[in-house]
C-alpha atoms as a PDB file:
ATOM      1  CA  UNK A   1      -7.624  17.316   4.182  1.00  0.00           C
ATOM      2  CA  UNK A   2      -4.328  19.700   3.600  1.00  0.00           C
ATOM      3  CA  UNK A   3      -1.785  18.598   1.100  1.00  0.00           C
ATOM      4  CA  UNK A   4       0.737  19.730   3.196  1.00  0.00           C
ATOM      5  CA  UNK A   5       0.460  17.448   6.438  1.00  0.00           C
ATOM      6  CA  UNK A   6       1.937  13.711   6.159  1.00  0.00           C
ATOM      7  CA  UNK A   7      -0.691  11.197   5.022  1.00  0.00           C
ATOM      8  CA  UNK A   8      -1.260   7.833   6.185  1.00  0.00           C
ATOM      9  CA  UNK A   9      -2.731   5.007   4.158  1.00  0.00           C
ATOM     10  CA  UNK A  10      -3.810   1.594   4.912  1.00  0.00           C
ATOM     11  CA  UNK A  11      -4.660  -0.689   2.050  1.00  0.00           C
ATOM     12  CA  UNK A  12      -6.050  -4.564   2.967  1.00  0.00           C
ATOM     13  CA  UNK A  13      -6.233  -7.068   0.114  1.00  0.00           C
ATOM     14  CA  UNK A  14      -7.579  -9.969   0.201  1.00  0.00           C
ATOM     15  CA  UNK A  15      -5.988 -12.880  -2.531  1.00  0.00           C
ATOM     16  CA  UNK A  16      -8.171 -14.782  -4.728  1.00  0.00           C
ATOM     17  CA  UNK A  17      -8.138 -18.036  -3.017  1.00  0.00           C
ATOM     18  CA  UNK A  18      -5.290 -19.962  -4.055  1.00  0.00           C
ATOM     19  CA  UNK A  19      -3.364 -16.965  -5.356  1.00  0.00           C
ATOM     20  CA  UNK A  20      -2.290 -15.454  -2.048  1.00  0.00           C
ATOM     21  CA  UNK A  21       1.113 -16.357  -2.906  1.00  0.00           C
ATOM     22  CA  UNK A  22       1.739 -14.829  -6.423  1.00  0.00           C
ATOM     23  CA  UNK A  23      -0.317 -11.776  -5.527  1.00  0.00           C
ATOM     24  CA  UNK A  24       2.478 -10.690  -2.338  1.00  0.00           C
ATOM     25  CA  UNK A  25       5.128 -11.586  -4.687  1.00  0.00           C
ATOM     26  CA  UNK A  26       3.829  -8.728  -6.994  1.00  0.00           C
ATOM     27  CA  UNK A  27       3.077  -6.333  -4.115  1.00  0.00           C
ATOM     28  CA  UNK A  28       6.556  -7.447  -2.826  1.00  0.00           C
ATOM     29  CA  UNK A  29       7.720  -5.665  -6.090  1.00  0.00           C
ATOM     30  CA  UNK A  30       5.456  -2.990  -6.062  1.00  0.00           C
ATOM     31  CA  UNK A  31       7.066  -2.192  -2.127  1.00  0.00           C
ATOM     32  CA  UNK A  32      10.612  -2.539  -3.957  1.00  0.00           C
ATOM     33  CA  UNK A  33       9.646   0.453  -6.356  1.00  0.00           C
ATOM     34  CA  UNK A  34       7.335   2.766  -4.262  1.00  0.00           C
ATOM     35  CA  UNK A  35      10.148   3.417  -1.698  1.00  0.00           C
ATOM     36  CA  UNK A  36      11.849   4.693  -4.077  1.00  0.00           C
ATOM     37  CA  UNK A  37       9.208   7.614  -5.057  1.00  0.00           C
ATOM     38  CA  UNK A  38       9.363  10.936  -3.659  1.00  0.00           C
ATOM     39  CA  UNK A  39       7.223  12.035  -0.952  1.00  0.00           C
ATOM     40  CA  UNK A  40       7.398   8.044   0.180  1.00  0.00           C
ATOM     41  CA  UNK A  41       8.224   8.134   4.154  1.00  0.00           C
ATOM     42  CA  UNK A  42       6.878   4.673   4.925  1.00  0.00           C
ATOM     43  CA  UNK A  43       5.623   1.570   2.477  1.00  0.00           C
ATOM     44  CA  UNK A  44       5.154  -1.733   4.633  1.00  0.00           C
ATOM     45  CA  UNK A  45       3.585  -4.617   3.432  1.00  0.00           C
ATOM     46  CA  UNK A  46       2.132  -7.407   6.078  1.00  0.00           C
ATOM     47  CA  UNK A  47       0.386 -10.551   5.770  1.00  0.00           C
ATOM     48  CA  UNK A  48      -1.920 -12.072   7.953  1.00  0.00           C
ATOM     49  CA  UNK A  49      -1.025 -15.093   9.860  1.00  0.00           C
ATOM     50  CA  UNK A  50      -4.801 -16.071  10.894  1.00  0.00           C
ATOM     51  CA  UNK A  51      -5.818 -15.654   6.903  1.00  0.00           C
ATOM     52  CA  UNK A  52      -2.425 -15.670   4.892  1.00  0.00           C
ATOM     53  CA  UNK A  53      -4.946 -14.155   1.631  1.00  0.00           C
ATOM     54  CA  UNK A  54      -5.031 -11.076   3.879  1.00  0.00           C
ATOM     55  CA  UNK A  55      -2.285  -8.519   2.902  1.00  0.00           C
ATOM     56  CA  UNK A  56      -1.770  -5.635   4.502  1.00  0.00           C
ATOM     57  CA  UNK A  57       0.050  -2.283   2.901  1.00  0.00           C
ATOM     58  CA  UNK A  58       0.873   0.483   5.431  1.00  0.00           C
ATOM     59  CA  UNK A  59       2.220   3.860   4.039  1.00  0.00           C
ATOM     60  CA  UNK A  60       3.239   6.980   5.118  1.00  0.00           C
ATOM     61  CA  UNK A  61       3.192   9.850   2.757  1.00  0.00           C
ATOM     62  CA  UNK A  62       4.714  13.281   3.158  1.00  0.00           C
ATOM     63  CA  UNK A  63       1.493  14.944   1.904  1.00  0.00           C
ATOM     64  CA  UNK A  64      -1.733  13.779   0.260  1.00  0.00           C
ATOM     65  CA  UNK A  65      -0.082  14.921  -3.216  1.00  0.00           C
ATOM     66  CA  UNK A  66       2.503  12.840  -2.953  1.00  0.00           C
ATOM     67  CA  UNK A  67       0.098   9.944  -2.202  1.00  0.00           C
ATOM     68  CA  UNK A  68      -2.045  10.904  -5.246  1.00  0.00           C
ATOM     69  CA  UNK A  69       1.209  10.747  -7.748  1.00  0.00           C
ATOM     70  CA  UNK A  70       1.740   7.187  -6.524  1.00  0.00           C
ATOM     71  CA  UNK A  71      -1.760   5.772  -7.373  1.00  0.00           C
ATOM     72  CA  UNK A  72      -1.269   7.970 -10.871  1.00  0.00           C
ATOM     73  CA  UNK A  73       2.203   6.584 -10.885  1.00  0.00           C
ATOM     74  CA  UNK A  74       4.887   4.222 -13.143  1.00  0.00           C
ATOM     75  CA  UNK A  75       4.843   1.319  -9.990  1.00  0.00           C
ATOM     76  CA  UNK A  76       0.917   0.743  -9.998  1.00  0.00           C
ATOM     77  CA  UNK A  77       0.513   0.976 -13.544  1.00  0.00           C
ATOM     78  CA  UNK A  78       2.927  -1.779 -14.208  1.00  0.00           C
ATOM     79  CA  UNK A  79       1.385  -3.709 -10.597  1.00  0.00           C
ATOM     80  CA  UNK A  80      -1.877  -3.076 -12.664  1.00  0.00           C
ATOM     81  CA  UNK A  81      -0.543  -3.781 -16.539  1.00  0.00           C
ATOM     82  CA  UNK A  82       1.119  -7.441 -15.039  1.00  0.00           C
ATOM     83  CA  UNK A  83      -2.591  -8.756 -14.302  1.00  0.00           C
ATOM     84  CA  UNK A  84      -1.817  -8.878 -10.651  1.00  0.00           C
ATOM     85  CA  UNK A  85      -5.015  -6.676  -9.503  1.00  0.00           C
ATOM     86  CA  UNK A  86      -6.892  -9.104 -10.652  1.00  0.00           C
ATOM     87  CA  UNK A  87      -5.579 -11.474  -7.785  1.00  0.00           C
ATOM     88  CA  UNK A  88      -6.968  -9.143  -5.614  1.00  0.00           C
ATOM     89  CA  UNK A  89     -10.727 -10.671  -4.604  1.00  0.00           C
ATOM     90  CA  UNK A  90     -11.717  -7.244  -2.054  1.00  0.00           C
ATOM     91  CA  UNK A  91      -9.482  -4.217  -1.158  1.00  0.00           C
ATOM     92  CA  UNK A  92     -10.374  -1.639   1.748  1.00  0.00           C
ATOM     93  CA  UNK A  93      -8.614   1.444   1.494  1.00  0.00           C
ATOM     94  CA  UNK A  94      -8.219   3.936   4.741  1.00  0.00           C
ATOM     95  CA  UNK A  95      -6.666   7.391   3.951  1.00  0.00           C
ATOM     96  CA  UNK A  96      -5.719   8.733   7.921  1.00  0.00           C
ATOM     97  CA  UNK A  97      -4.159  11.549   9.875  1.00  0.00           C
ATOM     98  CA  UNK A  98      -2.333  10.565  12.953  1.00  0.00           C
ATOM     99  CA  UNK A  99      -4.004  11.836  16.236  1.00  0.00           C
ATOM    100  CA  UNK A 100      -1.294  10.715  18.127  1.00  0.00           C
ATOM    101  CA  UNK A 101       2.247   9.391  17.484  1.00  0.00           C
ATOM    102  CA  UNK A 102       3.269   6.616  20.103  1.00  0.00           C
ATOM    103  CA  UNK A 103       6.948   6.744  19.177  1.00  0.00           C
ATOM    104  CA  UNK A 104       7.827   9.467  21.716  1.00  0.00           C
ATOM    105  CA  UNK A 105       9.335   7.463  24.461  1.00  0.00           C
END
């Protein structure tokens, strides 16, 4: 894939059962700092309401290096240094390019 075309990224966690509510509070504060990064165009976190352990993270990145600095970056080492990965039981991650963009109306 380019680095220079937007990137979109869908991440689904699933809580340790039981912890579904102190693992969004973290990833409420990992949102708070990763819209601040550069290169961040969209960083949306969603939960489920059929399975409230399911959380939902969907990004928009200007580029794929810009996506890359995140992972690498100060906001998911500290999300990772706090303990709360490990309230994360299963994570799927989707790395996409839009085929087409339903906003033009």
């Amino acid at each position: 894939m380019s680095t220079s075309i937007p990137l979109t990224v869908v991440a689904i966690t699933r809580a340790v059962a039981g912890k579904e509510q102190l693992l969004r509070s973290a990833q409420e504060k990992l949102v708070a700092e990763t819209v601040k990064e550069p290169g961040c165009l969209r960083y949306e976190l969603s939960q489920s309401l059929d399975d409230p352990r399911v959380l939902i993270f969907t990004e928009k990145w200007a580029n794929e290096q810009a996506w890359r600095a995140h992972i690498q970056g100060a906001a998911i080492k500290r999300f990772n240094s706090s303990g709360a990965s490990q309230l994360i039981e299963e994570l799927s991650l989707f790395r996409m390019a839009t085929v087409i963009d339903g906003s033009w109306k």
